[in-house]
C-alpha atoms as a PDB file:
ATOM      1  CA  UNK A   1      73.015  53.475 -62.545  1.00  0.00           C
ATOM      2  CA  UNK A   2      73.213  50.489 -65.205  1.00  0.00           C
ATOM      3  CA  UNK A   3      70.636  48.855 -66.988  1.00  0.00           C
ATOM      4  CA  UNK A   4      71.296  45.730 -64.862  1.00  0.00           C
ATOM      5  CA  UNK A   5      70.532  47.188 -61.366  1.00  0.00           C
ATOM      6  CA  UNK A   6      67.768  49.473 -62.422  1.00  0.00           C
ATOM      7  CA  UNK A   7      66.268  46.117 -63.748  1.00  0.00           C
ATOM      8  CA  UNK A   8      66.745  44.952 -59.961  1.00  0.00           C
ATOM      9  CA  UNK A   9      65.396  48.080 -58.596  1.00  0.00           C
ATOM     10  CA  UNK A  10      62.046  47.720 -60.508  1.00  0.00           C
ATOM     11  CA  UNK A  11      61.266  44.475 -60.348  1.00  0.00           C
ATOM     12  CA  UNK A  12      61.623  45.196 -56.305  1.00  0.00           C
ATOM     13  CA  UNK A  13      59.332  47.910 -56.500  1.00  0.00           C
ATOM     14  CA  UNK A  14      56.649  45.793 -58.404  1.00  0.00           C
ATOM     15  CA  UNK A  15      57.272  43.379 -55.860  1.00  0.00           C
ATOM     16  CA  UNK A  16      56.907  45.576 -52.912  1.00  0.00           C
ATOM     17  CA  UNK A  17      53.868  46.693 -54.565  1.00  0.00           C
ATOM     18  CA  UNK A  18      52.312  43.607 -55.332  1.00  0.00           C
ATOM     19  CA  UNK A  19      52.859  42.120 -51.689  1.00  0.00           C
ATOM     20  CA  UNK A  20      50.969  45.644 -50.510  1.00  0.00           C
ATOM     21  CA  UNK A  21      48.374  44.656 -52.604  1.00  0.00           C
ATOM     22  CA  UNK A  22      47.940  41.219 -51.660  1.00  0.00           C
ATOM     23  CA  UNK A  23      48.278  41.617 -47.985  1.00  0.00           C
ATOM     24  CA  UNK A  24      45.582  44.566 -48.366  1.00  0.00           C
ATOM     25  CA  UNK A  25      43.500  42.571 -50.456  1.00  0.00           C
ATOM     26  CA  UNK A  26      43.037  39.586 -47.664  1.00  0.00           C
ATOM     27  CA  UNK A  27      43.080  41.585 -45.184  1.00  0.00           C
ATOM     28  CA  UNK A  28      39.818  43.465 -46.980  1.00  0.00           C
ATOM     29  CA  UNK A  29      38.348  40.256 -47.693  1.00  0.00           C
ATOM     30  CA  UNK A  30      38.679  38.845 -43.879  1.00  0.00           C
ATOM     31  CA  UNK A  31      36.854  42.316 -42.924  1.00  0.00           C
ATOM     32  CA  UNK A  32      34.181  41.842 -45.679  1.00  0.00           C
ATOM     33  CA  UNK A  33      33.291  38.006 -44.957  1.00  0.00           C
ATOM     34  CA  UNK A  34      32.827  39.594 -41.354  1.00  0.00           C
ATOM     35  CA  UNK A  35      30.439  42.461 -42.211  1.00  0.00           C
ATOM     36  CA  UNK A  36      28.465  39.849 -44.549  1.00  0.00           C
ATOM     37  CA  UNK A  37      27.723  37.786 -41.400  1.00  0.00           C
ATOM     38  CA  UNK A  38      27.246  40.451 -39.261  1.00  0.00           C
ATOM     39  CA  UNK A  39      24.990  42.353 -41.809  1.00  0.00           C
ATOM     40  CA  UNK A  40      22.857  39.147 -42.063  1.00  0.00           C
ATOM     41  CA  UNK A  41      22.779  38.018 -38.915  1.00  0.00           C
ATOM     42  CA  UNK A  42      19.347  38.804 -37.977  1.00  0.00           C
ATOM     43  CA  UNK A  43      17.717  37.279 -40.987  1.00  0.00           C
ATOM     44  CA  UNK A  44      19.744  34.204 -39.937  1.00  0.00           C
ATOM     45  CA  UNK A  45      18.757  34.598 -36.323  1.00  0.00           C
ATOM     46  CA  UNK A  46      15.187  35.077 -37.834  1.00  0.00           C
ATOM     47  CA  UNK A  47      15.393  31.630 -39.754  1.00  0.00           C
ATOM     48  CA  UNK A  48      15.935  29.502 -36.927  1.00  0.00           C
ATOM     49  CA  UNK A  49      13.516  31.078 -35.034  1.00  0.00           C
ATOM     50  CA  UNK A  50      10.930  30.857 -37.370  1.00  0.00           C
ATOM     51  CA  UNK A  51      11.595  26.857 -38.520  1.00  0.00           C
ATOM     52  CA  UNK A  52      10.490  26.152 -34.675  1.00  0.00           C
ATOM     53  CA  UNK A  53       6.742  24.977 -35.408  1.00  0.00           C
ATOM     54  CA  UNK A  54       4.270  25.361 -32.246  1.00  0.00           C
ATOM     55  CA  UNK A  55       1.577  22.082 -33.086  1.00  0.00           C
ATOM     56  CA  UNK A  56      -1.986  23.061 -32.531  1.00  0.00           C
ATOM     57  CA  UNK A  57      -3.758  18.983 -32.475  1.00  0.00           C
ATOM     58  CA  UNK A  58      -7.249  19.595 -33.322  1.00  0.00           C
ATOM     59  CA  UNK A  59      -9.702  17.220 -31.651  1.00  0.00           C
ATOM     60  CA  UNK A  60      -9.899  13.316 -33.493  1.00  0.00           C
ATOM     61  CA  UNK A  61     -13.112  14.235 -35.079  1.00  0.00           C
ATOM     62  CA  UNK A  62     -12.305  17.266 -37.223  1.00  0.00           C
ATOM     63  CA  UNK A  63     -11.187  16.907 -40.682  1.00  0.00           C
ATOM     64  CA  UNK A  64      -8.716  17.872 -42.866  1.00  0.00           C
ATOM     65  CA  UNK A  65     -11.411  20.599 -44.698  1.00  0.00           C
ATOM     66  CA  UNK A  66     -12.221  21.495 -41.656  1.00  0.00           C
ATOM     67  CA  UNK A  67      -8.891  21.638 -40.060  1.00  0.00           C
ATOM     68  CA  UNK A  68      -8.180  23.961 -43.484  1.00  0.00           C
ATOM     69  CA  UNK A  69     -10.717  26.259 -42.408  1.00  0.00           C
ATOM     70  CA  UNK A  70      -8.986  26.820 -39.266  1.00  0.00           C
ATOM     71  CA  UNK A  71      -5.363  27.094 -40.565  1.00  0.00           C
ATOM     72  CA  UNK A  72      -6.969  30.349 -42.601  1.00  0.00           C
ATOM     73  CA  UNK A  73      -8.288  31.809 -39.482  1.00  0.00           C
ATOM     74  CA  UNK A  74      -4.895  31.188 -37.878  1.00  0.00           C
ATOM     75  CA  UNK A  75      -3.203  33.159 -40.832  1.00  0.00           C
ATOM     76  CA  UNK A  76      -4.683  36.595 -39.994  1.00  0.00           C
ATOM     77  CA  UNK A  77      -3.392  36.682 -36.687  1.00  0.00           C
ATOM     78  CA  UNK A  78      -0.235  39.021 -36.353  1.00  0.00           C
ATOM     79  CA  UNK A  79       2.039  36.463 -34.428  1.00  0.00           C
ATOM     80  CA  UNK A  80       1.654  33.506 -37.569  1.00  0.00           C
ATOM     81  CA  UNK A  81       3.861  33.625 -40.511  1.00  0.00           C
ATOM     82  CA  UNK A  82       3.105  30.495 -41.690  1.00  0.00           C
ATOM     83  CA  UNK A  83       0.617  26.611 -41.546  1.00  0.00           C
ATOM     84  CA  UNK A  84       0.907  23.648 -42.864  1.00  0.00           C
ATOM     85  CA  UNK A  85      -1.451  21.108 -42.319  1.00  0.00           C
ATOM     86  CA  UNK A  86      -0.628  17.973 -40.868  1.00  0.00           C
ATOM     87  CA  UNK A  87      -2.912  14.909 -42.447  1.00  0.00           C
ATOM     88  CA  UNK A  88      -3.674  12.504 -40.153  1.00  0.00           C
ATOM     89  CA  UNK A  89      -2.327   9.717 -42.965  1.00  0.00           C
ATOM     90  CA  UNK A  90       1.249  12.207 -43.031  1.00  0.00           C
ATOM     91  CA  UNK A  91       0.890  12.183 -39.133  1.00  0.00           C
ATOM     92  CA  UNK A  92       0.464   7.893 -38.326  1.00  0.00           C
ATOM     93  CA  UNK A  93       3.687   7.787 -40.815  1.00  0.00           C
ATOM     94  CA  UNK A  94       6.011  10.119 -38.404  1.00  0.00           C
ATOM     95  CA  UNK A  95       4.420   7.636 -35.464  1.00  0.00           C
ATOM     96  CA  UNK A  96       5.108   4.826 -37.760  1.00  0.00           C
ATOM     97  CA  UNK A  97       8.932   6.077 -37.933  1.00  0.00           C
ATOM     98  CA  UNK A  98       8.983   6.581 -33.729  1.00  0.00           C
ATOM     99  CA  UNK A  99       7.235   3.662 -32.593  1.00  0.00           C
ATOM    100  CA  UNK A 100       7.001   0.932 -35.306  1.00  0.00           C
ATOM    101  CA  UNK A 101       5.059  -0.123 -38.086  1.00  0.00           C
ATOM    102  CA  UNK A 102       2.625  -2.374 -35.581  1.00  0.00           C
ATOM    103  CA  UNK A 103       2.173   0.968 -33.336  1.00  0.00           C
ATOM    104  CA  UNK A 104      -1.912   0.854 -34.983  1.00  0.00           C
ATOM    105  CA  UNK A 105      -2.547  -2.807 -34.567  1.00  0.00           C
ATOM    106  CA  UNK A 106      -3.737  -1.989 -30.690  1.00  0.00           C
ATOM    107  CA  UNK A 107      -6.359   0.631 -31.834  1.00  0.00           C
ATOM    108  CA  UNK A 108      -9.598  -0.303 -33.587  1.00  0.00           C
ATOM    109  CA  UNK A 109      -9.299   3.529 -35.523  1.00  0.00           C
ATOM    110  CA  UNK A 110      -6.968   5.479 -36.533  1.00  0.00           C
ATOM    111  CA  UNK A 111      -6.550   7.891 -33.018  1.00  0.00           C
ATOM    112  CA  UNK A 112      -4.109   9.876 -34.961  1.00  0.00           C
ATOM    113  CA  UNK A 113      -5.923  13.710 -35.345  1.00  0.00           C
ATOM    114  CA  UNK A 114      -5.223  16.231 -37.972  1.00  0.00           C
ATOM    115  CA  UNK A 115      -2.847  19.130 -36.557  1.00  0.00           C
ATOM    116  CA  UNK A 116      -1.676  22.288 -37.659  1.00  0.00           C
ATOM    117  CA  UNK A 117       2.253  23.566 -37.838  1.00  0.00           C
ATOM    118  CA  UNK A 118       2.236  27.083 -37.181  1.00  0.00           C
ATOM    119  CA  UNK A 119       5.797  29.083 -37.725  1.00  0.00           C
ATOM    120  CA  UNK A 120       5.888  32.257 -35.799  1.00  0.00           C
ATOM    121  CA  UNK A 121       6.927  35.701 -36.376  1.00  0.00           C
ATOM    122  CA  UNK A 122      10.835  35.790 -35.127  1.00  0.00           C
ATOM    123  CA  UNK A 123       9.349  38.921 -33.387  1.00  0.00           C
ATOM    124  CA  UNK A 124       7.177  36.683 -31.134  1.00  0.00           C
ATOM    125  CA  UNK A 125       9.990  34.139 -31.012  1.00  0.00           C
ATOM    126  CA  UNK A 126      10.390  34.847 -26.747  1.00  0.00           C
ATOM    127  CA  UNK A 127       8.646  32.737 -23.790  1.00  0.00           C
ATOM    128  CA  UNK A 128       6.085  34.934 -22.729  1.00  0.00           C
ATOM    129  CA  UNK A 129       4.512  35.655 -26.294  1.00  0.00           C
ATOM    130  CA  UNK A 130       5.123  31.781 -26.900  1.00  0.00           C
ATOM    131  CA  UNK A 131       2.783  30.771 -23.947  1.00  0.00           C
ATOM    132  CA  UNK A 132       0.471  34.024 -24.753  1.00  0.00           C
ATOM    133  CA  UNK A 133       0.054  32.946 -28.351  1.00  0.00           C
ATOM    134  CA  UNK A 134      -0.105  28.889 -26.556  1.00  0.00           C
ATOM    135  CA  UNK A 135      -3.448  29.993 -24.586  1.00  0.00           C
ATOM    136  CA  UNK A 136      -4.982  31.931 -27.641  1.00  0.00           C
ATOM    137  CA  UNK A 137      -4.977  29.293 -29.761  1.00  0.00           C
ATOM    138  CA  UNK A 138      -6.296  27.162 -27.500  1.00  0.00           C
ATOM    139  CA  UNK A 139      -9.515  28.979 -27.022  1.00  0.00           C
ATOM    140  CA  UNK A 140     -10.001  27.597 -30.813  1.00  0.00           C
ATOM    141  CA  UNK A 141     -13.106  24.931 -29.970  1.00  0.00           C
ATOM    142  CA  UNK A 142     -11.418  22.303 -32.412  1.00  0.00           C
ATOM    143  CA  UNK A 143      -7.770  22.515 -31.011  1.00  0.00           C
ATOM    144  CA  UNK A 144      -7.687  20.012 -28.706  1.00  0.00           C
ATOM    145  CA  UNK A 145      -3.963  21.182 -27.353  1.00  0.00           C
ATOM    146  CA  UNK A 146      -0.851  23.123 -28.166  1.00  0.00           C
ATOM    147  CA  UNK A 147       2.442  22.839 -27.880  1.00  0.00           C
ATOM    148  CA  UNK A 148       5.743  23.324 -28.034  1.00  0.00           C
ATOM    149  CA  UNK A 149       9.324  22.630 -27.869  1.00  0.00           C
ATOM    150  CA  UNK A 150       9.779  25.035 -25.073  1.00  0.00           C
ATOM    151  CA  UNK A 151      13.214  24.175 -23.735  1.00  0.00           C
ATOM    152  CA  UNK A 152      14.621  23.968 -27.274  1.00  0.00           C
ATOM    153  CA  UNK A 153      12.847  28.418 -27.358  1.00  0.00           C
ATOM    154  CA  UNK A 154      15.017  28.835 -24.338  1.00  0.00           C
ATOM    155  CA  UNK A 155      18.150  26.979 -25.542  1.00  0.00           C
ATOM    156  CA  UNK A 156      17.515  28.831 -28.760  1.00  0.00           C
ATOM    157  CA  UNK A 157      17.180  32.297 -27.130  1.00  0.00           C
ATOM    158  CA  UNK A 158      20.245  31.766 -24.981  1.00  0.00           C
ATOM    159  CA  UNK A 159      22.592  30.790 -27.698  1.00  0.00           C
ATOM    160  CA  UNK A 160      21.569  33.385 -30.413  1.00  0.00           C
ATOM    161  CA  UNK A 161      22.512  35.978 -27.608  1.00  0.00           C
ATOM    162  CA  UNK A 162      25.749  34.712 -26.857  1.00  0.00           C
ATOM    163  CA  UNK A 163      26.448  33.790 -30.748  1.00  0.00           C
ATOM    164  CA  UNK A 164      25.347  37.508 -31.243  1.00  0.00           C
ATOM    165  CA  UNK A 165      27.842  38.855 -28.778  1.00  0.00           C
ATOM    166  CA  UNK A 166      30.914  37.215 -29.505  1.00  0.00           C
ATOM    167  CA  UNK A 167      30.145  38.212 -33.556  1.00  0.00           C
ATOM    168  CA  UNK A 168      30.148  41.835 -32.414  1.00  0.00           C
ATOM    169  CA  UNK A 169      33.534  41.513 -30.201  1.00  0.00           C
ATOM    170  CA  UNK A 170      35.177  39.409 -32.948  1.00  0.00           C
ATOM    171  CA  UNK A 171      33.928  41.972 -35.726  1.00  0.00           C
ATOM    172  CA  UNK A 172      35.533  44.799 -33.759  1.00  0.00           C
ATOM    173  CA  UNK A 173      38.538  43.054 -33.501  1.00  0.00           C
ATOM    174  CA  UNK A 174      38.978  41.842 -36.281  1.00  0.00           C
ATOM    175  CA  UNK A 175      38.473  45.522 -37.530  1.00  0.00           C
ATOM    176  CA  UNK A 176      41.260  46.796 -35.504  1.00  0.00           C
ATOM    177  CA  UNK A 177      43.715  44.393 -36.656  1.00  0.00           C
ATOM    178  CA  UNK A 178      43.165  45.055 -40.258  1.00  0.00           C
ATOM    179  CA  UNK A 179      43.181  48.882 -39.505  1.00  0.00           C
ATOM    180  CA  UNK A 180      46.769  48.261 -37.865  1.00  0.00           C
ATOM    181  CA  UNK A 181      47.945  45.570 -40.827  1.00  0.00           C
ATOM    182  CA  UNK A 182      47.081  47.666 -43.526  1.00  0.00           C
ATOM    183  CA  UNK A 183      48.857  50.664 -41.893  1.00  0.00           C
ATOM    184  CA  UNK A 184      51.907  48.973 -41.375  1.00  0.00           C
ATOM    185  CA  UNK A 185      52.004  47.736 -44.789  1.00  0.00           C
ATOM    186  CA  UNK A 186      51.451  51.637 -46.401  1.00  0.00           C
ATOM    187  CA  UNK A 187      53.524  52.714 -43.417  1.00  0.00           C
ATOM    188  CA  UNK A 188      56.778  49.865 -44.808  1.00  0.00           C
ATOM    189  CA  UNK A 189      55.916  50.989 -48.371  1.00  0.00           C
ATOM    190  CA  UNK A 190      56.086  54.118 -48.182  1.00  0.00           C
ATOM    191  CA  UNK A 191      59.389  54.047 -45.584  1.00  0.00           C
ATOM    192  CA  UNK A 192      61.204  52.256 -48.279  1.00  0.00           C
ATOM    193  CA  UNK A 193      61.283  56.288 -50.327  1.00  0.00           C
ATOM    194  CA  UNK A 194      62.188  58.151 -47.530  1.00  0.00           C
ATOM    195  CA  UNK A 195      65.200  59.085 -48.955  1.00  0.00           C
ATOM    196  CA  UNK A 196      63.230  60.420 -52.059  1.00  0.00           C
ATOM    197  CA  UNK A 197      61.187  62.375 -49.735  1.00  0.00           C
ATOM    198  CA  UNK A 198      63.546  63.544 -47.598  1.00  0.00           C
ATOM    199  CA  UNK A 199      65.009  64.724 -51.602  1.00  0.00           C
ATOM    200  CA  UNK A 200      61.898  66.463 -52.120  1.00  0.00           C
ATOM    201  CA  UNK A 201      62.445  68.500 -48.589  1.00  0.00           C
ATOM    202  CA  UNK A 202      65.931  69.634 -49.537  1.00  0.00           C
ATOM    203  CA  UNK A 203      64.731  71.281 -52.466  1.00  0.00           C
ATOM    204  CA  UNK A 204      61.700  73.256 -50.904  1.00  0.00           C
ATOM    205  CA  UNK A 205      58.803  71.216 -51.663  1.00  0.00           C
ATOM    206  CA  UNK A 206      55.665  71.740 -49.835  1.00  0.00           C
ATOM    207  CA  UNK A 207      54.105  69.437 -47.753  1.00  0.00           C
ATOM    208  CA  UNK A 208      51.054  68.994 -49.950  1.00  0.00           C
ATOM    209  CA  UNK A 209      53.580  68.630 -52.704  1.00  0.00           C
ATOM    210  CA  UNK A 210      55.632  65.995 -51.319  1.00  0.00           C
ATOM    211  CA  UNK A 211      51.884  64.395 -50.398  1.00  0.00           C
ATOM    212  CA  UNK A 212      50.037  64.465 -53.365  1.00  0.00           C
ATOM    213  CA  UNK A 213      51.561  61.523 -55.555  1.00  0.00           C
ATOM    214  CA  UNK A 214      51.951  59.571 -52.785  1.00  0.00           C
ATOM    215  CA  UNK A 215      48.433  59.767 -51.917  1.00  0.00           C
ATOM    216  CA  UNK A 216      47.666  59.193 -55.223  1.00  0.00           C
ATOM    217  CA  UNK A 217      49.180  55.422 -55.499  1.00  0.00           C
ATOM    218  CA  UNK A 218      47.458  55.118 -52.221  1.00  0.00           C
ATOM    219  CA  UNK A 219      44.232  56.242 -53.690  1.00  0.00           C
ATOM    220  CA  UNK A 220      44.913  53.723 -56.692  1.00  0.00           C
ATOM    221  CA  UNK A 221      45.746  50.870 -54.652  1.00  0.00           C
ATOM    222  CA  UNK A 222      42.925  50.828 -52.028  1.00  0.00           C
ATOM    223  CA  UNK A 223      40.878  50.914 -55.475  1.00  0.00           C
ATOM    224  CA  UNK A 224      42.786  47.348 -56.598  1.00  0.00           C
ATOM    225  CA  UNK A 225      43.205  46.018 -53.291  1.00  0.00           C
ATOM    226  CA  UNK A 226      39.485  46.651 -52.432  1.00  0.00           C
ATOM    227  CA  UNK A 227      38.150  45.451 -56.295  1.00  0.00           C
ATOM    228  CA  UNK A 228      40.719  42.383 -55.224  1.00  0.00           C
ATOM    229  CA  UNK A 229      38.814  41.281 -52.108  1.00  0.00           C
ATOM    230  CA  UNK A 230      35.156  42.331 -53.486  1.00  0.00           C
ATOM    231  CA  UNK A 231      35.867  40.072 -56.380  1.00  0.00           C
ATOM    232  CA  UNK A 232      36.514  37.065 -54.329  1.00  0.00           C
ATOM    233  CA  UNK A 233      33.804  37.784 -51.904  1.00  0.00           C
ATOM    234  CA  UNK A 234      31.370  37.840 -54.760  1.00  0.00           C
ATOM    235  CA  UNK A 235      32.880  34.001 -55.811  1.00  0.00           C
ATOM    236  CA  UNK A 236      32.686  32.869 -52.107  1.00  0.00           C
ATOM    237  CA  UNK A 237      28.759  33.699 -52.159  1.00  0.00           C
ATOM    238  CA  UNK A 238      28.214  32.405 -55.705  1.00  0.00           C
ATOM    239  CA  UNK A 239      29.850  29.128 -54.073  1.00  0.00           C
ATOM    240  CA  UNK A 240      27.235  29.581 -50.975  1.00  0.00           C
ATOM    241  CA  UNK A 241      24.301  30.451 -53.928  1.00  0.00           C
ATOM    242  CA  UNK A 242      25.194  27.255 -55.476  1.00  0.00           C
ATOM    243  CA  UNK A 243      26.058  25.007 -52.420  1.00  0.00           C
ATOM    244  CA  UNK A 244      24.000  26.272 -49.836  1.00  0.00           C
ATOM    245  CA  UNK A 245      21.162  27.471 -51.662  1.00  0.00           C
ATOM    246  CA  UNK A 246      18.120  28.078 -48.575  1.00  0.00           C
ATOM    247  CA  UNK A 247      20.820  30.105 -46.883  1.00  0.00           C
ATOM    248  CA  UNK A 248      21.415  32.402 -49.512  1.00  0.00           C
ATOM    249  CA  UNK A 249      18.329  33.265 -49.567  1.00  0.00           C
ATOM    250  CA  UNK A 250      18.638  34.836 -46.397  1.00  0.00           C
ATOM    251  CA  UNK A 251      20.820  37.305 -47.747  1.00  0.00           C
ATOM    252  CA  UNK A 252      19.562  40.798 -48.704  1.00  0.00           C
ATOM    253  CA  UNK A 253      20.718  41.731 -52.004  1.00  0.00           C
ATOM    254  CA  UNK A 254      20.685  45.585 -50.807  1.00  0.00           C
ATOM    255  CA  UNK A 255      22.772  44.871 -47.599  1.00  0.00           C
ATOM    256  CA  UNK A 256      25.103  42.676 -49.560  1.00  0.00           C
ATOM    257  CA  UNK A 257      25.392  45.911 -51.954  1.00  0.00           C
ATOM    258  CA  UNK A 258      26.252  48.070 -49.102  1.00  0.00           C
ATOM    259  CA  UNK A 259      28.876  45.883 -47.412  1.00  0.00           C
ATOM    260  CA  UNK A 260      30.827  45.167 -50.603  1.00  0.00           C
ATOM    261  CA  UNK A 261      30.497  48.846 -51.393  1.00  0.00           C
ATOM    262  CA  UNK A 262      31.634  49.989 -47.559  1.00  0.00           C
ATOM    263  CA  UNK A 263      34.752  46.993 -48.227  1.00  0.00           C
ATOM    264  CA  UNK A 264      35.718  49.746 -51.056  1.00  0.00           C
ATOM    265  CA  UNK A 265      35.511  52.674 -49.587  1.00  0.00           C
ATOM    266  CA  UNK A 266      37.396  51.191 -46.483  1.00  0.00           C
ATOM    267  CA  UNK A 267      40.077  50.208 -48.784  1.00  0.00           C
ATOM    268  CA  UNK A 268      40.421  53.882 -49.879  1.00  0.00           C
ATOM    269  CA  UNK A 269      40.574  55.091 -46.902  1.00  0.00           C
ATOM    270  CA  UNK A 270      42.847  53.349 -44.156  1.00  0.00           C
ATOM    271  CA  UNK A 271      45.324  53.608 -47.437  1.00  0.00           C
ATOM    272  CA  UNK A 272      44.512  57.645 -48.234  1.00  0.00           C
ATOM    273  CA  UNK A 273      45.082  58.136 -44.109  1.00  0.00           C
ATOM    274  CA  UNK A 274      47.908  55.477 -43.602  1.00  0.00           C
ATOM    275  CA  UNK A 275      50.082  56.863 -46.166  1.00  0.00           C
ATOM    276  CA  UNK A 276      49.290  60.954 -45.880  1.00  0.00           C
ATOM    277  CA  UNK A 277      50.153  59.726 -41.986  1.00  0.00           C
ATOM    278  CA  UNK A 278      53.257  57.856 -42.842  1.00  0.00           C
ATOM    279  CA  UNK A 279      54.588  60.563 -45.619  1.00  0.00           C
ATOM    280  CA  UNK A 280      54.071  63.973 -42.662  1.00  0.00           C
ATOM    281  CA  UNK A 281      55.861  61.674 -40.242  1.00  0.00           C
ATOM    282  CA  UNK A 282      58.644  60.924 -43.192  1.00  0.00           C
ATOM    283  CA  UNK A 283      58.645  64.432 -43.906  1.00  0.00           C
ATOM    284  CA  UNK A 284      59.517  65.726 -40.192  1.00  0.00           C
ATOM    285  CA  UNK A 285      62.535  63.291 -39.892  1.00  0.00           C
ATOM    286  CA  UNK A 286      66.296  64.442 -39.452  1.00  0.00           C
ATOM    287  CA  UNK A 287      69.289  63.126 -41.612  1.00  0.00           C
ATOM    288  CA  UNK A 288      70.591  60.969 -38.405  1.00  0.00           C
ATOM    289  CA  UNK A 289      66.704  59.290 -38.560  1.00  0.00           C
ATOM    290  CA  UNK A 290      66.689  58.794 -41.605  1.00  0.00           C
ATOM    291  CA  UNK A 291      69.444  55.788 -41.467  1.00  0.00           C
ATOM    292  CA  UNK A 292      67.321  54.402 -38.341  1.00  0.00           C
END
């Protein structure tokens, strides 16, 4: 063989091994920008919930100090996460923005009262608890009433569910695919030398022979596909860090940890499998299949 054509021979080989990579590498990101979603999903779910405030109005004549006072009490029950008190100078401003600046001129006082914005536990975050939690606070003497937006709970509730299920059915698919896109990639890889396999045969090598180097650049390039896709999954959540900074927040640095880590080992292994799978099929085939 001249210099010329083994030139051509290895720059398709780097080729063919580059495009493996690539293709591997995408597909490993796709499946890690999944299991990032999926892994944070509750503390997402758990956001929403939680930025729903139930408004306990306390009665016109308590005051802020007092209203304080109450807040505290609030924050030892099991159910409240959070309070924030609600002035009554902070609350004629939101009525200012709804009804007008002249809303006040018809009132001799200000008949705006102090109020309390309570975040809930996501745990609590369901109708029943919502209306129990409604009637406890309630028995407060200086809440005058509490409420809610309880349609929004319900619309909330509903969608979370359904956003929940279609994650999990996309997730699995989306797992399947890449299982079958990676194999086929290995599988047209590692076709390409089945004439240097089928070499191997003809001379008595052993199974585990023939195996072991191929599994070897499999090993190898699940590591650089895998580093590939965990690299640019790390700049996609800088972006979010920088971008989208309260929803980074949500993440949890461990679980992040274990789905870029799991993205690596899966990388490993669909290659290890695909291509020990590919090579004993390779292996098995007569001459006549081998020109198939």
């Amino acid at each position: 063989m001249g210099k010329k054509e083994s030139n051509i021979l290895f720059r398709r080989l780097i080729h063919s091994y580059l495009s493996s990579v690539v293709s591997i590498s995408l597909v490993l990101f796709l499946v890690g920008i999944a299991g990032i979603v999926a892994a944070n999903a509750k503390g997402v779910s758990d956001f929403f919930k939680e930025n729903i405030a139930v408004s306990a109005i306390m009665n016109v004549e308590v005051s802020e100090v007092e209203a304080g006072a109450v807040a505290k009490e609030f924050l030892k029950k099991r159910y409240v996460k959070a309070v924030d008190i609600v002035s009554k100078e902070q609350g004629v401003k939101e009525m200012k923005e709804l009804l007008g600046e002249d809303f006040l001129s018809v009132f001799e006082s200000n008949p705006i009262p102090v109020s309390l914005d309570i975040q809930v536990n996501a745990e609590f975050f369901s109708k029943d608890s919502l209306a129990m939690i409604q009637r406890e606070l309630q028995m407060d003497p200086m809440v005058a009433e509490v409420v809610y937006q309880e349609s929004l709970v319900d619309l909330l509730n509903a969608n979370l569910e359904k956003i929940g299920l279609v994650l999990g059915v996309f997730i699995l698919l989306l797992m399947f695919i890449s299982f079958v896109l990676i194999n086929n990639t290995v599988r047209l890889n590692v076709y390409s030398k089945r004439f240097t396999i089928h070499t191997m045969r003809l001379v008595g090598a052993t199974k585990g022979f023939i195996c072991r180097p191929f599994a070897g650049q499999a090993f190898f390039q699940g590591i650089i596909s895998s580093s590939i896709a965990v690299l640019a999954l790390i700049g996609v959540l800088y972006i979010v860090r920088n971008e989208f900074n309260q929803m980074f927040l949500l993440f949890d640095m461990k679980v992040l940890g274990i789905v870029l880590l799991g993205v690596i080992l899966t990388g490993i292994l669909i290659c290890l499998l695909s291509t020990i799978f590919v090579v004993r099929r390779l292996i098995s085939l007569t001459n006549d299949e081998l020109y198939i």
